[in-house]
C-alpha atoms as a PDB file:
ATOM      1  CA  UNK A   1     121.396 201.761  83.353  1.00  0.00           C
ATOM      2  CA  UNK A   2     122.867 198.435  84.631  1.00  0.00           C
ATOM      3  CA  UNK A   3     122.695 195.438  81.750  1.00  0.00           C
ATOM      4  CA  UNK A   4     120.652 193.058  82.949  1.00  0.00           C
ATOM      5  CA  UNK A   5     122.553 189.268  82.260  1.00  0.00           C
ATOM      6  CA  UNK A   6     120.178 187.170  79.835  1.00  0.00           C
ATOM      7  CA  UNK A   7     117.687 184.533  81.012  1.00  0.00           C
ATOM      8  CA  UNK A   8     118.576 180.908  80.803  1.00  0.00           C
ATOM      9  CA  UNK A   9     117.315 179.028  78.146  1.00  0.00           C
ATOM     10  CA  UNK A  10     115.789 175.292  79.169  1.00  0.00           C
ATOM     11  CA  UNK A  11     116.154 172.294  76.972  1.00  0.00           C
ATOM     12  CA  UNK A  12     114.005 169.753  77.554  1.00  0.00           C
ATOM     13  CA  UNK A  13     115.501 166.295  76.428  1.00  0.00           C
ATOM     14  CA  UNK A  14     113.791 163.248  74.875  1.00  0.00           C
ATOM     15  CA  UNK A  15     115.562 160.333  73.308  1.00  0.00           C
ATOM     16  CA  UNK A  16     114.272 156.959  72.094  1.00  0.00           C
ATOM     17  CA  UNK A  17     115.181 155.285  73.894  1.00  0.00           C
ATOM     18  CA  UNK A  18     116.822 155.968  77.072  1.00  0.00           C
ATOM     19  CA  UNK A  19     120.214 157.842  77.490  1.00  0.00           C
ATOM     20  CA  UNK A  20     122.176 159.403  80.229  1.00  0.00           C
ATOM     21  CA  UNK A  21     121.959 162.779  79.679  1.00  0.00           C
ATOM     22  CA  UNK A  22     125.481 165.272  80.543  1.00  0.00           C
ATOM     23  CA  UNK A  23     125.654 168.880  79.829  1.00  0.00           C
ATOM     24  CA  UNK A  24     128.420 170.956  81.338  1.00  0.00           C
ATOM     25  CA  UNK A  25     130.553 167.905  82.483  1.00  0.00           C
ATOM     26  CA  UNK A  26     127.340 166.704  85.128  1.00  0.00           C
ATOM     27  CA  UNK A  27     125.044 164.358  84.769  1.00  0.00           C
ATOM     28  CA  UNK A  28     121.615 165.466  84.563  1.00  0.00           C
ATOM     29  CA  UNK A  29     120.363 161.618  85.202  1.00  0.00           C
ATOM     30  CA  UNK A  30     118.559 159.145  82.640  1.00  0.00           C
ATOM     31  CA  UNK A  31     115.504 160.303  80.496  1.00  0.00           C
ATOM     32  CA  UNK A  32     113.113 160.705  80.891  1.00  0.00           C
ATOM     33  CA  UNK A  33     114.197 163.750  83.228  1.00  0.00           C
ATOM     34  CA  UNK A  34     111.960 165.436  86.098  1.00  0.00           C
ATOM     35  CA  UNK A  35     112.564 168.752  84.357  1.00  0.00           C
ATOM     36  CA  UNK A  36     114.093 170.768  81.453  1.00  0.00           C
ATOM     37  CA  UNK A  37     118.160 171.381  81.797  1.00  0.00           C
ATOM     38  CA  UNK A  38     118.647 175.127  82.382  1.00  0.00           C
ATOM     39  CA  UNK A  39     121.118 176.565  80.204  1.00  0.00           C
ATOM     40  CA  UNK A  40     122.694 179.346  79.444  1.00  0.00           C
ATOM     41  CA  UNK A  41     121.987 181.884  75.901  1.00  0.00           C
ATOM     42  CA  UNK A  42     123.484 180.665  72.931  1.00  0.00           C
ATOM     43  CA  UNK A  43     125.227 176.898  71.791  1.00  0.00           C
ATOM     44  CA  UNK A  44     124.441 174.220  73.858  1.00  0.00           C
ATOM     45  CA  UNK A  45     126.091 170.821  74.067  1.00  0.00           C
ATOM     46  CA  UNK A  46     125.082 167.682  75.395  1.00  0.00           C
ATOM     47  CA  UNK A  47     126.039 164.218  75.561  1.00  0.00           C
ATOM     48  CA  UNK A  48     123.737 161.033  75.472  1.00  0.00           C
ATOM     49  CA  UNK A  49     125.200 157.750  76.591  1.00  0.00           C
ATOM     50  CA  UNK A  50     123.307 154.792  76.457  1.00  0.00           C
ATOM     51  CA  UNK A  51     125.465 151.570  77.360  1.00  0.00           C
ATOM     52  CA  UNK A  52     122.961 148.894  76.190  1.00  0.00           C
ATOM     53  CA  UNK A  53     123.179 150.248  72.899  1.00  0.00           C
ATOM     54  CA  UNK A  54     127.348 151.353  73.088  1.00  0.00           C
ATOM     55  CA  UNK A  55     125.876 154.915  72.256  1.00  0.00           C
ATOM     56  CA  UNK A  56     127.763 157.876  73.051  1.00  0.00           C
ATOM     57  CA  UNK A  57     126.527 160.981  71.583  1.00  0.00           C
ATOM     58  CA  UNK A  58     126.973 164.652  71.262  1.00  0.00           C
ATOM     59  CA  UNK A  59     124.074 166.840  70.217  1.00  0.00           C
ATOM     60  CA  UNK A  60     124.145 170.692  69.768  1.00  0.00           C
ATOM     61  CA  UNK A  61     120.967 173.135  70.187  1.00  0.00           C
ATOM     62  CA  UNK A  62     120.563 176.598  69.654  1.00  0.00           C
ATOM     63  CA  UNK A  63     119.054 178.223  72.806  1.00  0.00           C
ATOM     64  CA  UNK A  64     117.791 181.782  73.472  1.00  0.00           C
ATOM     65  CA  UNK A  65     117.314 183.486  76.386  1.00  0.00           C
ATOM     66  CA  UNK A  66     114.551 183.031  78.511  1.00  0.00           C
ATOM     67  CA  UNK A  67     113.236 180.113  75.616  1.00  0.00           C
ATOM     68  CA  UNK A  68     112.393 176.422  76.201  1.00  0.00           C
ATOM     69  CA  UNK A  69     113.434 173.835  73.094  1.00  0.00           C
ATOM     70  CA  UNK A  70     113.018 170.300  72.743  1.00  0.00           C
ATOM     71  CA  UNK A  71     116.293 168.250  71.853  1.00  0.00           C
ATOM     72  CA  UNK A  72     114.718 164.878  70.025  1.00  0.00           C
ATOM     73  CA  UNK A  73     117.482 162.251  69.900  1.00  0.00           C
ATOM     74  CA  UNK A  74     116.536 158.669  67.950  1.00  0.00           C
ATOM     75  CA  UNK A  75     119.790 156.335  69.568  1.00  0.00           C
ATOM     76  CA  UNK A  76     118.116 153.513  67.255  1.00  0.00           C
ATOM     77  CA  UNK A  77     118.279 155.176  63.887  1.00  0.00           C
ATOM     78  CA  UNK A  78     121.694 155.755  62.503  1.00  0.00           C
END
C-alpha cells in the first residue's frame, strides 16, 4: 500500500498587539489574519515583527498532522 504524506497542521496566530506574521521566509500579512497558516507536521517557526514596538520575534509550535493550534504571542510583556 502507498504511504499516504501527512495532513498539514494550521496555526492560527494571535498577538497583542499587532505583528507581521512570516513563516517559511513569506509573509503571511499583519494579525489579525483571514485564516490559520497551513503548515506542515512537526516544528514550526515563525517570526513576529512589529516596528512600532522594534519587536522582532521568533516563536516555535509543535504541530501535528491534520491539527489546528493557537500560537498566543504578548509583544508588550517581556
Amino acid at each position: 500500500p502507498k504511504r499516504r504524506a501527512p495532513k498539514p497542521g494550521k496555526v492560527t496566530v494571535r498577538v497583542n498587539p499587532w505583528a507581521e506574521v512570516f513563516y517559511g521566509g513569506r509573509s503571511y500579512g499583519v494579525t489579525p489574519l483571514k485564516r490559520p497558516v497551513e503548515v506542515s507536521p512537526g516544528t514550526a517557526t515563525f517570526t513576529l515583527k512589529n516596528s512600532q514596538l522594534g519587536v522582532n520575534r521568533k516563536v516555535t509550535v509543535k504541530v501535528a498532522s491534520g491539527s489546528v493550534v493557537v500560537l498566543k504571542a504578548d509583544l508588550i510583556k517581556k
